[in-house]
PDB file of N, CA and C in Angstrom:
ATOM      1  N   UNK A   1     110.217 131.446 159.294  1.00  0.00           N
ATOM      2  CA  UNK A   1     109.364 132.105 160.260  1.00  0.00           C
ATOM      3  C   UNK A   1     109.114 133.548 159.806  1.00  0.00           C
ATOM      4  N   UNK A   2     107.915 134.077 159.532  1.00  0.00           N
ATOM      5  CA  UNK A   2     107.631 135.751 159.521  1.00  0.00           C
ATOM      6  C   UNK A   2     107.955 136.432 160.404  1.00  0.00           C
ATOM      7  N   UNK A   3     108.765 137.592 159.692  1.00  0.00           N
ATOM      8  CA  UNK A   3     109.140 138.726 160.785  1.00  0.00           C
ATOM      9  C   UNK A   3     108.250 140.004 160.621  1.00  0.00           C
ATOM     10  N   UNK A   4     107.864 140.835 161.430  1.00  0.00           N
ATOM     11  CA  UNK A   4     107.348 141.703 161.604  1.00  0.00           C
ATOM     12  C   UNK A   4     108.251 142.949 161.361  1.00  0.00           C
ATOM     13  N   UNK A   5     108.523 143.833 160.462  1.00  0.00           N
ATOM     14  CA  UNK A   5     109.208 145.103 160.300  1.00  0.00           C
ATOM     15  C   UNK A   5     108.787 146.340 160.822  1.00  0.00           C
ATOM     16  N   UNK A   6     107.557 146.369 161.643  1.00  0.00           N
ATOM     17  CA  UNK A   6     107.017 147.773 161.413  1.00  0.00           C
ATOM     18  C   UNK A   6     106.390 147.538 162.891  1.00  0.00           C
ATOM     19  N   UNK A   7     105.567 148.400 163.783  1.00  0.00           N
ATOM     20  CA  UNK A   7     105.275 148.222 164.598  1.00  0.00           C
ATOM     21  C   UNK A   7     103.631 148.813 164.251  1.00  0.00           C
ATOM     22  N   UNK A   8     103.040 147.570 164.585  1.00  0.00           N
ATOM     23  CA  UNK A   8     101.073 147.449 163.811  1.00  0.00           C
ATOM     24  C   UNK A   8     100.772 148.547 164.728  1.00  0.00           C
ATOM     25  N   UNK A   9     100.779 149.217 166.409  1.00  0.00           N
ATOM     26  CA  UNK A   9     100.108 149.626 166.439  1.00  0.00           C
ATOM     27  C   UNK A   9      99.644 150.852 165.744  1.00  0.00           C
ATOM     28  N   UNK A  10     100.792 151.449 164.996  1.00  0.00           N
ATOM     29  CA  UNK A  10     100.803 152.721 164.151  1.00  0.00           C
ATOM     30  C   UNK A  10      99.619 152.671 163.652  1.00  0.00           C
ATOM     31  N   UNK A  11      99.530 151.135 163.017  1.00  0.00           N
ATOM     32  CA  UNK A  11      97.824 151.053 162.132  1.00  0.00           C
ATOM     33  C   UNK A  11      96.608 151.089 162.489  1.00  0.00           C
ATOM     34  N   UNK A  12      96.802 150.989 164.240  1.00  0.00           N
ATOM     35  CA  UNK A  12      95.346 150.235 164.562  1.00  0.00           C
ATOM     36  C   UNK A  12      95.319 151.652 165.640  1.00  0.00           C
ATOM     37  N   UNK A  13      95.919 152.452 165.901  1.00  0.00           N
ATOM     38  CA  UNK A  13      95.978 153.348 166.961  1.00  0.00           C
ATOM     39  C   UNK A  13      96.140 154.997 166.019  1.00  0.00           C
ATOM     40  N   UNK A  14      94.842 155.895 166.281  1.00  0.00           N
ATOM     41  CA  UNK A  14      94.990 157.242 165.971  1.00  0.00           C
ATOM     42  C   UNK A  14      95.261 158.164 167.699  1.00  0.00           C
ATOM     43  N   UNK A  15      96.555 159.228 166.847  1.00  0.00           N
ATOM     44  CA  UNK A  15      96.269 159.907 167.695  1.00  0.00           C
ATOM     45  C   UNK A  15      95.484 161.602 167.655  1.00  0.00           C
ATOM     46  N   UNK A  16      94.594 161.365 168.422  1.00  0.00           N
ATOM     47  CA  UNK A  16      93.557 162.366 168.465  1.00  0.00           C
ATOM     48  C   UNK A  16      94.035 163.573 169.688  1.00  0.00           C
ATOM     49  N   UNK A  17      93.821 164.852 169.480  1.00  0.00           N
ATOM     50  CA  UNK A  17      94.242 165.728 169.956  1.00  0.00           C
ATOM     51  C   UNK A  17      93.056 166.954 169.869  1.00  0.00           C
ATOM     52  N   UNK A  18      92.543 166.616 171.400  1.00  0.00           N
ATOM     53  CA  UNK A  18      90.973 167.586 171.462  1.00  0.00           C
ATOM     54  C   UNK A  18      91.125 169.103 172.146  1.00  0.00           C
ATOM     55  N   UNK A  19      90.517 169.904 171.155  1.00  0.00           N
ATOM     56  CA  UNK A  19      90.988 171.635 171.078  1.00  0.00           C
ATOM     57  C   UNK A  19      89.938 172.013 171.817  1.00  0.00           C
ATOM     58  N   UNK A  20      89.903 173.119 172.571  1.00  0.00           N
ATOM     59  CA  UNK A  20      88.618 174.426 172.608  1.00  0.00           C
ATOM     60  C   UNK A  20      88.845 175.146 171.558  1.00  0.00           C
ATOM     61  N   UNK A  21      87.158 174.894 171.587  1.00  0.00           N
ATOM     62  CA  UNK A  21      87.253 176.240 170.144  1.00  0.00           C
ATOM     63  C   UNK A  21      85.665 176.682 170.773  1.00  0.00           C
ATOM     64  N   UNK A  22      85.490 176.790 171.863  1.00  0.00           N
ATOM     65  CA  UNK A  22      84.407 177.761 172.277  1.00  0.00           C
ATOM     66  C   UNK A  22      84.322 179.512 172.029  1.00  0.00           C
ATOM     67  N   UNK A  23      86.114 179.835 171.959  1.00  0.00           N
ATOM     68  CA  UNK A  23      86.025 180.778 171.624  1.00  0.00           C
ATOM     69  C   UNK A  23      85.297 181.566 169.953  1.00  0.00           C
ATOM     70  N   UNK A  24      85.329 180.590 169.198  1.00  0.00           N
ATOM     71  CA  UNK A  24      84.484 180.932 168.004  1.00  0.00           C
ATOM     72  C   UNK A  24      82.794 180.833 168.335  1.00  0.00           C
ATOM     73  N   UNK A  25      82.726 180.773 169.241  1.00  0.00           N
ATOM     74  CA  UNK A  25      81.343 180.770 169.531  1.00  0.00           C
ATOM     75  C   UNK A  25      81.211 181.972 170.322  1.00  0.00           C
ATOM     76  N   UNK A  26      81.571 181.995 171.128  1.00  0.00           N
ATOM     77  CA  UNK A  26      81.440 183.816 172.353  1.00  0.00           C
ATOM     78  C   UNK A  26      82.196 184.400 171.502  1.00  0.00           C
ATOM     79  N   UNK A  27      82.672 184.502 170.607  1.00  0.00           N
ATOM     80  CA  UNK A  27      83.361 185.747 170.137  1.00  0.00           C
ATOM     81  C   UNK A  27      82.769 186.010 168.296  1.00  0.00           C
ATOM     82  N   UNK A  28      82.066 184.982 168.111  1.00  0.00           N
ATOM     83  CA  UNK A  28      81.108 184.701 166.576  1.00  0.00           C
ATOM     84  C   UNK A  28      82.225 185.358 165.889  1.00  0.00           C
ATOM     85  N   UNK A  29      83.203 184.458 165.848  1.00  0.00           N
ATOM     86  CA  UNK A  29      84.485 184.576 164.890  1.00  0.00           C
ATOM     87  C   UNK A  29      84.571 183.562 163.468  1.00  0.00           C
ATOM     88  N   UNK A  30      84.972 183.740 162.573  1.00  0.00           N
ATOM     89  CA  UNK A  30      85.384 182.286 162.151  1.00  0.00           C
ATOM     90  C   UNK A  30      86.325 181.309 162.442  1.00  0.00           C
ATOM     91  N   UNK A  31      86.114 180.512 162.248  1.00  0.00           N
ATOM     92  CA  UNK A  31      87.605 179.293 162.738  1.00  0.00           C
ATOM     93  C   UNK A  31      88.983 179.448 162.413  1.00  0.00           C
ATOM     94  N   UNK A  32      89.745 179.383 163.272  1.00  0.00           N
ATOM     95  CA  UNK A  32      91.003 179.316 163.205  1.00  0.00           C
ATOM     96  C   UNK A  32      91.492 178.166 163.083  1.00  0.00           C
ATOM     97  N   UNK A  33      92.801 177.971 162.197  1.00  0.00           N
ATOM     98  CA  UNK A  33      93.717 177.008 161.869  1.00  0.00           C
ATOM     99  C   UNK A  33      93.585 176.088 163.116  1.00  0.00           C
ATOM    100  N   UNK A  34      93.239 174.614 163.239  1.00  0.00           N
ATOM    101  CA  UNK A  34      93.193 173.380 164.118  1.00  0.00           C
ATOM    102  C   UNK A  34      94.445 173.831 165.118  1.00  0.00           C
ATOM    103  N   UNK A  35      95.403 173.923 164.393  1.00  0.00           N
ATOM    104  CA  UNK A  35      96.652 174.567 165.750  1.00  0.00           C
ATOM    105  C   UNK A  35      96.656 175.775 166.421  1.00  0.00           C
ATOM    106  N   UNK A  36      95.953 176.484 166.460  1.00  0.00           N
ATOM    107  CA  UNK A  36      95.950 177.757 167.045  1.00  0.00           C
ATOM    108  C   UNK A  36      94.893 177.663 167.885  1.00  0.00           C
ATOM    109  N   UNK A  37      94.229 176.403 168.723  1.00  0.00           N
ATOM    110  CA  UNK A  37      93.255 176.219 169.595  1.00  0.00           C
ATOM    111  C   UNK A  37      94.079 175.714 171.046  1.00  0.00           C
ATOM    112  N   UNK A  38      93.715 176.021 172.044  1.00  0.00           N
ATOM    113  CA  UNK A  38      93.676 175.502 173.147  1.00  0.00           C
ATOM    114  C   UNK A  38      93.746 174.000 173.104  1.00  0.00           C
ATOM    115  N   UNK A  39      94.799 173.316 173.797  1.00  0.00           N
ATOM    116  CA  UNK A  39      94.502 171.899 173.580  1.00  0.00           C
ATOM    117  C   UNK A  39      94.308 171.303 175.083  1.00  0.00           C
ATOM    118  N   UNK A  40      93.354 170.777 174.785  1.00  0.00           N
ATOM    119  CA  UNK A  40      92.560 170.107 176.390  1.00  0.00           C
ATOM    120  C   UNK A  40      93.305 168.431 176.936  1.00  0.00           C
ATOM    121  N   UNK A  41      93.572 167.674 175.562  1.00  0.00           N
ATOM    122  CA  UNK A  41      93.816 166.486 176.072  1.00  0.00           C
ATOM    123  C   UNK A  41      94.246 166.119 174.431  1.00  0.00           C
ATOM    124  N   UNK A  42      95.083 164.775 174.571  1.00  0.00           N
ATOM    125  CA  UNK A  42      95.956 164.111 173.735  1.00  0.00           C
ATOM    126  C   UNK A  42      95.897 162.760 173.880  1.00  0.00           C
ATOM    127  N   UNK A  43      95.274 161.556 173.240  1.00  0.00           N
ATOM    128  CA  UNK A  43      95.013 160.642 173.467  1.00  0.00           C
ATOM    129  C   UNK A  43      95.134 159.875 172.083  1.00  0.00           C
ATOM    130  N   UNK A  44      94.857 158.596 172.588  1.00  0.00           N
ATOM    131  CA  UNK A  44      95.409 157.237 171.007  1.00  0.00           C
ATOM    132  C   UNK A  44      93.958 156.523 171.099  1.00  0.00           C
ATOM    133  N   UNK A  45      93.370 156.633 170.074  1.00  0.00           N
ATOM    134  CA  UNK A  45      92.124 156.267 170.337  1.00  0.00           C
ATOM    135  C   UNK A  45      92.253 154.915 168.416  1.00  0.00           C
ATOM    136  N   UNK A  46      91.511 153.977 169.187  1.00  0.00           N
ATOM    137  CA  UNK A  46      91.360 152.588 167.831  1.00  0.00           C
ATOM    138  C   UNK A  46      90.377 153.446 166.260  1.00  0.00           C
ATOM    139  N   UNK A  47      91.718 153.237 165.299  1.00  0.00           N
ATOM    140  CA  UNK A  47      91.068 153.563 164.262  1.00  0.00           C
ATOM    141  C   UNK A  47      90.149 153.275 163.386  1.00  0.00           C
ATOM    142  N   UNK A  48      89.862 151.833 163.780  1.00  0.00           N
ATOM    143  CA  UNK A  48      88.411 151.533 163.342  1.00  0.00           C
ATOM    144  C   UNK A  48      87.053 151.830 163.431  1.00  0.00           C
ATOM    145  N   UNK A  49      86.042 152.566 162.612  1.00  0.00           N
ATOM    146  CA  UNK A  49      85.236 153.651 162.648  1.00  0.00           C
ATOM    147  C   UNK A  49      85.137 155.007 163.436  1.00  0.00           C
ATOM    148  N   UNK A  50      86.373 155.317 163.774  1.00  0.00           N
ATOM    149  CA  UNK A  50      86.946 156.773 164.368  1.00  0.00           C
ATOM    150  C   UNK A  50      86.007 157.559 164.141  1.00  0.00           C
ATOM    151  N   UNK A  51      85.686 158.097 162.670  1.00  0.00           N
ATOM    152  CA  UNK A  51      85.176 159.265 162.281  1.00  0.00           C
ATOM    153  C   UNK A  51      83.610 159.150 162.393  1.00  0.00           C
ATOM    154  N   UNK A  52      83.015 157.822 162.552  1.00  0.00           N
ATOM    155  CA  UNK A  52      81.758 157.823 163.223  1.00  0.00           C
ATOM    156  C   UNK A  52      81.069 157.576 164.495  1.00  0.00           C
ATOM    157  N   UNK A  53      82.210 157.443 165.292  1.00  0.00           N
ATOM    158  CA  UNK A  53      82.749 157.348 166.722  1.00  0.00           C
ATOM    159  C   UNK A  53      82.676 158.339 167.274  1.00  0.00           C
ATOM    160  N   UNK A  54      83.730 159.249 166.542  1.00  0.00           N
ATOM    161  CA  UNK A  54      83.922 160.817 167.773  1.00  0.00           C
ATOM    162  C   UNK A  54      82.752 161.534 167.564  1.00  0.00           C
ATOM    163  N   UNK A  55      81.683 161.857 167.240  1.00  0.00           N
ATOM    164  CA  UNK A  55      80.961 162.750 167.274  1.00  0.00           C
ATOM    165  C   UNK A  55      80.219 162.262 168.498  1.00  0.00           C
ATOM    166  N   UNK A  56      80.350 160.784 168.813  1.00  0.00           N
ATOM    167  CA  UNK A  56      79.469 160.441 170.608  1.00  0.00           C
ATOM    168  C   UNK A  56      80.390 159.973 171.007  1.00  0.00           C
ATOM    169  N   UNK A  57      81.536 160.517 171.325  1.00  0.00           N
ATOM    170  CA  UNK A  57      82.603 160.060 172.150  1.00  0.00           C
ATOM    171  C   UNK A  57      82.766 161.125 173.240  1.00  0.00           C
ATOM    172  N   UNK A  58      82.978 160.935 174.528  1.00  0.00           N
ATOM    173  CA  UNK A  58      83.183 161.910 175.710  1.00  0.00           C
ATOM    174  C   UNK A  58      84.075 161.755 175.776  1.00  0.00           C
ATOM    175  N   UNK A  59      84.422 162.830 174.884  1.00  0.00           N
ATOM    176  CA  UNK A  59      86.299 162.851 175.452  1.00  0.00           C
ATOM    177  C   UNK A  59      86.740 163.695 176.451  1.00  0.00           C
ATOM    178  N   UNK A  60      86.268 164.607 176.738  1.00  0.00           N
ATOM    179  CA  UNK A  60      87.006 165.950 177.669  1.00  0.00           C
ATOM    180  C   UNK A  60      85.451 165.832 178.920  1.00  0.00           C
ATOM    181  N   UNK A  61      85.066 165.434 179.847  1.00  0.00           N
ATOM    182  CA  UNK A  61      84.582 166.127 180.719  1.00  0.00           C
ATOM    183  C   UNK A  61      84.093 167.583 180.736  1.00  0.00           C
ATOM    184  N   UNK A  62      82.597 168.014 180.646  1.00  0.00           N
ATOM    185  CA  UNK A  62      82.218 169.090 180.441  1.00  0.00           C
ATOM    186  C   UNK A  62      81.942 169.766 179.056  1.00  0.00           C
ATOM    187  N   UNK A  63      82.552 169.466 177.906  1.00  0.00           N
ATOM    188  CA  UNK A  63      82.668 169.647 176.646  1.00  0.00           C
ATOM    189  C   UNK A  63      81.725 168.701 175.933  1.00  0.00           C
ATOM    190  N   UNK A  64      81.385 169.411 174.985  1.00  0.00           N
ATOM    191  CA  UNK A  64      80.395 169.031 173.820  1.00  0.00           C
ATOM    192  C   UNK A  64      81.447 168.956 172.763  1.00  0.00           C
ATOM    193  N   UNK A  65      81.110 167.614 171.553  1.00  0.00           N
ATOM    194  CA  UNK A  65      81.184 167.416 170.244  1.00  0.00           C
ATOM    195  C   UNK A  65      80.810 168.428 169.530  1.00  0.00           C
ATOM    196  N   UNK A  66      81.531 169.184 168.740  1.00  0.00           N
ATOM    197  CA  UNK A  66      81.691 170.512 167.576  1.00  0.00           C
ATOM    198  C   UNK A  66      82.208 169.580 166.043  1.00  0.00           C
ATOM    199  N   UNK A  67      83.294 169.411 166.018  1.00  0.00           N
ATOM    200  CA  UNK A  67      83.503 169.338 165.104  1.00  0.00           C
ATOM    201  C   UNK A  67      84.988 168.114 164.756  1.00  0.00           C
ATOM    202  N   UNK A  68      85.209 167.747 163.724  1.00  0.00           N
ATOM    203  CA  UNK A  68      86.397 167.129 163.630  1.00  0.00           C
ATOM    204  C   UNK A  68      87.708 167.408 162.400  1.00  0.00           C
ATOM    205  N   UNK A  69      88.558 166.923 162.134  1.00  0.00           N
ATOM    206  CA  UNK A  69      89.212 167.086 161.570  1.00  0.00           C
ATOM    207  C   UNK A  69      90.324 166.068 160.661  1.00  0.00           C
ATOM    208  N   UNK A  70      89.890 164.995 159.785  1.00  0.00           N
ATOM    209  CA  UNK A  70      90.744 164.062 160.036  1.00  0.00           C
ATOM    210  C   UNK A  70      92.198 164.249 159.377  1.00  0.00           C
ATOM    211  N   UNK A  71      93.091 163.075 159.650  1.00  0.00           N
ATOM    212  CA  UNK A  71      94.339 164.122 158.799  1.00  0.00           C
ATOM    213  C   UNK A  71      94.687 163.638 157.480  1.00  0.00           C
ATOM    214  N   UNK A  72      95.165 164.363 156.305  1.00  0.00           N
ATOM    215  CA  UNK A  72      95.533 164.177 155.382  1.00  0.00           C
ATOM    216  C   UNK A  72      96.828 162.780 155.152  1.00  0.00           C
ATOM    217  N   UNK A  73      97.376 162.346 155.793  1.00  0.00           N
ATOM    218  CA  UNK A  73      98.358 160.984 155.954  1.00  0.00           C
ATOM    219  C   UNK A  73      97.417 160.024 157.063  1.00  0.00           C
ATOM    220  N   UNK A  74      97.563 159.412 156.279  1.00  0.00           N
ATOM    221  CA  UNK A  74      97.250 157.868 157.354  1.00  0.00           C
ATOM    222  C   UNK A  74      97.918 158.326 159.225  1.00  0.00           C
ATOM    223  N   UNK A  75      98.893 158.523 159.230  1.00  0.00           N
ATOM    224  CA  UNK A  75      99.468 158.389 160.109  1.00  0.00           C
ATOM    225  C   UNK A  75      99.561 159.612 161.261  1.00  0.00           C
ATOM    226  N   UNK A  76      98.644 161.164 160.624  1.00  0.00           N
ATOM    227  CA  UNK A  76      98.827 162.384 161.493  1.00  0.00           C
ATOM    228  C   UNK A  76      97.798 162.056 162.313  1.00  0.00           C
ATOM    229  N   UNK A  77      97.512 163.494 163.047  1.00  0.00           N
ATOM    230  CA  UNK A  77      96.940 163.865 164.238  1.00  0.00           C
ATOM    231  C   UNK A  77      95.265 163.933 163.624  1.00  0.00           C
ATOM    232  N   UNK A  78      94.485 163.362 164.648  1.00  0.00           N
ATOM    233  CA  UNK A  78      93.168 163.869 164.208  1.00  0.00           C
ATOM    234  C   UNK A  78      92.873 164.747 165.243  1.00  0.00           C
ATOM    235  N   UNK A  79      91.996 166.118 164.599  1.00  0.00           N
ATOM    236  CA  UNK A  79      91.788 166.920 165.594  1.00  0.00           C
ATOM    237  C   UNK A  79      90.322 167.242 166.201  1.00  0.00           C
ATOM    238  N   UNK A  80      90.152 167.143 166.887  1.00  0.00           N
ATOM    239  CA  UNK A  80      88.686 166.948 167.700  1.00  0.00           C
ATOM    240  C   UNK A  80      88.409 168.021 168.404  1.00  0.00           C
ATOM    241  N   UNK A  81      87.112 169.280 167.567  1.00  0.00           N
ATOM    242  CA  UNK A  81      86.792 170.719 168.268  1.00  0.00           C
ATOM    243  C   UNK A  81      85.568 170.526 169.679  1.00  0.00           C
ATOM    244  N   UNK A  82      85.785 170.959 170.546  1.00  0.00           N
ATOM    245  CA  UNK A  82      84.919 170.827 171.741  1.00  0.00           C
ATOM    246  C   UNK A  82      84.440 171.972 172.143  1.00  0.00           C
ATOM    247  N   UNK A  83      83.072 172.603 172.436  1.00  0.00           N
ATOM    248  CA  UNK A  83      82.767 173.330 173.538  1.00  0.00           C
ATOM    249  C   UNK A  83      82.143 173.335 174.654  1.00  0.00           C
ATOM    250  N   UNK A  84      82.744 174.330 175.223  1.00  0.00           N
ATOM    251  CA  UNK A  84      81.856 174.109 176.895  1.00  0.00           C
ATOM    252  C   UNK A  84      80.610 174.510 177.323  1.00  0.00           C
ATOM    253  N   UNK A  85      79.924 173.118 178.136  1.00  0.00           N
ATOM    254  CA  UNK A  85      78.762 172.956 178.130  1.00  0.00           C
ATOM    255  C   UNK A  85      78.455 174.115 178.948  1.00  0.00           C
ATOM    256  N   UNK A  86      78.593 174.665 179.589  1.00  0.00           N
ATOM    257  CA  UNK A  86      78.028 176.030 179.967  1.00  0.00           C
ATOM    258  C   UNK A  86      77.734 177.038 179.383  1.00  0.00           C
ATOM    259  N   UNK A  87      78.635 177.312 177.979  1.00  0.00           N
ATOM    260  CA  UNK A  87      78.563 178.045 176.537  1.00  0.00           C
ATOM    261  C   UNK A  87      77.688 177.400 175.836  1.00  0.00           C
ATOM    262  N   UNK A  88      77.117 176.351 175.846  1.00  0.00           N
ATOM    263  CA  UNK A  88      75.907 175.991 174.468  1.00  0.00           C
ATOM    264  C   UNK A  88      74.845 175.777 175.407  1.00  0.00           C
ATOM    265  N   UNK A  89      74.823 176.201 176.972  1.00  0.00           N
ATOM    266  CA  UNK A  89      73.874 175.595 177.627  1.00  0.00           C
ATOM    267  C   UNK A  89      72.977 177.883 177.529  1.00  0.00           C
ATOM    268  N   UNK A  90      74.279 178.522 177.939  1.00  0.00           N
ATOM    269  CA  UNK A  90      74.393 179.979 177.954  1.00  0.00           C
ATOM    270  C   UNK A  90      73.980 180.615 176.379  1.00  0.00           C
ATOM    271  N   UNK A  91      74.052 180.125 175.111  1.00  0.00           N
ATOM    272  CA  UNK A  91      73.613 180.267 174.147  1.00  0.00           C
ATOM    273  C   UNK A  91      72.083 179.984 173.888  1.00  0.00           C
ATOM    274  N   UNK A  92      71.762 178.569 174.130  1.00  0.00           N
ATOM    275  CA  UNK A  92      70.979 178.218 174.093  1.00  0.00           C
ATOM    276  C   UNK A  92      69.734 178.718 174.637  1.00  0.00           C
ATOM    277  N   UNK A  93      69.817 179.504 175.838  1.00  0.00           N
ATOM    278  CA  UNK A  93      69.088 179.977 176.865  1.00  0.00           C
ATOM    279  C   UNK A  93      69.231 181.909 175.946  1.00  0.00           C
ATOM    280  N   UNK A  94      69.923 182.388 175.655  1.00  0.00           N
ATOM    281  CA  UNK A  94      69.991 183.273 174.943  1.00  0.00           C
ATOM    282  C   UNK A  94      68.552 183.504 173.776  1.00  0.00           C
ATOM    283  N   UNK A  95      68.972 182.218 172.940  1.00  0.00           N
ATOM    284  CA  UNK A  95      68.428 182.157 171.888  1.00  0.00           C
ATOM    285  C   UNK A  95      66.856 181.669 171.998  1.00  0.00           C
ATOM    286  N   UNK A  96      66.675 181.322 173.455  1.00  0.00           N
ATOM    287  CA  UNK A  96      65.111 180.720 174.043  1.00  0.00           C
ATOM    288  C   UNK A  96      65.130 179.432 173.798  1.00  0.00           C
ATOM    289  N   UNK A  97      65.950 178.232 172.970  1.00  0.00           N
ATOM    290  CA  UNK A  97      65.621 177.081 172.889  1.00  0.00           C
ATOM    291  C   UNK A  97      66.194 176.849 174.528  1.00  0.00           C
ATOM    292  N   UNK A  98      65.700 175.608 174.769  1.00  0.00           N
ATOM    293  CA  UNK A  98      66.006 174.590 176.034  1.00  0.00           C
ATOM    294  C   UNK A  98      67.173 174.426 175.871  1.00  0.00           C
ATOM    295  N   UNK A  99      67.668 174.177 177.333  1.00  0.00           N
ATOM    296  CA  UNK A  99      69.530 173.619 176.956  1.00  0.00           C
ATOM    297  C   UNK A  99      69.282 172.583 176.975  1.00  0.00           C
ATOM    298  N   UNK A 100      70.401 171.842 176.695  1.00  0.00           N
ATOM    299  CA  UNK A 100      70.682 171.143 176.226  1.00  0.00           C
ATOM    300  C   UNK A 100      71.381 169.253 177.495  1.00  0.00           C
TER     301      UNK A 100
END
């Protein structure tokens, strides 16, 4: 009979960990290190087409898709940059395009 050694969901399950990073936007900074962001939410999301997934994925309520991060091991954190829709809606209106 086959035994199983390992536990699959490790393989089939990323865990994703979604930052604010609005502050590089109101403050027209450059980016800071993925860990030095605000973290909004922590979730296990299916690793099958992840990285063409999160850019239309609603993950946080109120927050817009920025940017991603995937991780260097199979097995780390992917990090997912968000800003708030009142900041790209407040930019936007700045800059004269329509929000968004």
């Amino acid at each position: 009979m086959a035994e199983l050694l390992d536990s699959l969901w490790k393989y089939n399950l990323a865990r994703v960990v979604v930052i604010d990073v609005s502050d590089d936007y109101r403050l027209m900074k450059p980016p800071l290190p993925s860990s030095c962001y605000p973290v909004l939410q922590e979730l296990w999301m299916p690793v099958h087409n992840l990285r063409s997934r999160l850019p239309g994925a609603d993950l946080v309520e109120g927050y817009l898709y920025d940017w991603h991060q995937s991780p260097a091991e199979e097995q780390d954190v992917w990090f997912v940059g968000v800003v708030h829709m009142d900041l790209v809606e407040q930019l936007l209106a700045e800059s004269g395009r329509v929000s968004a």
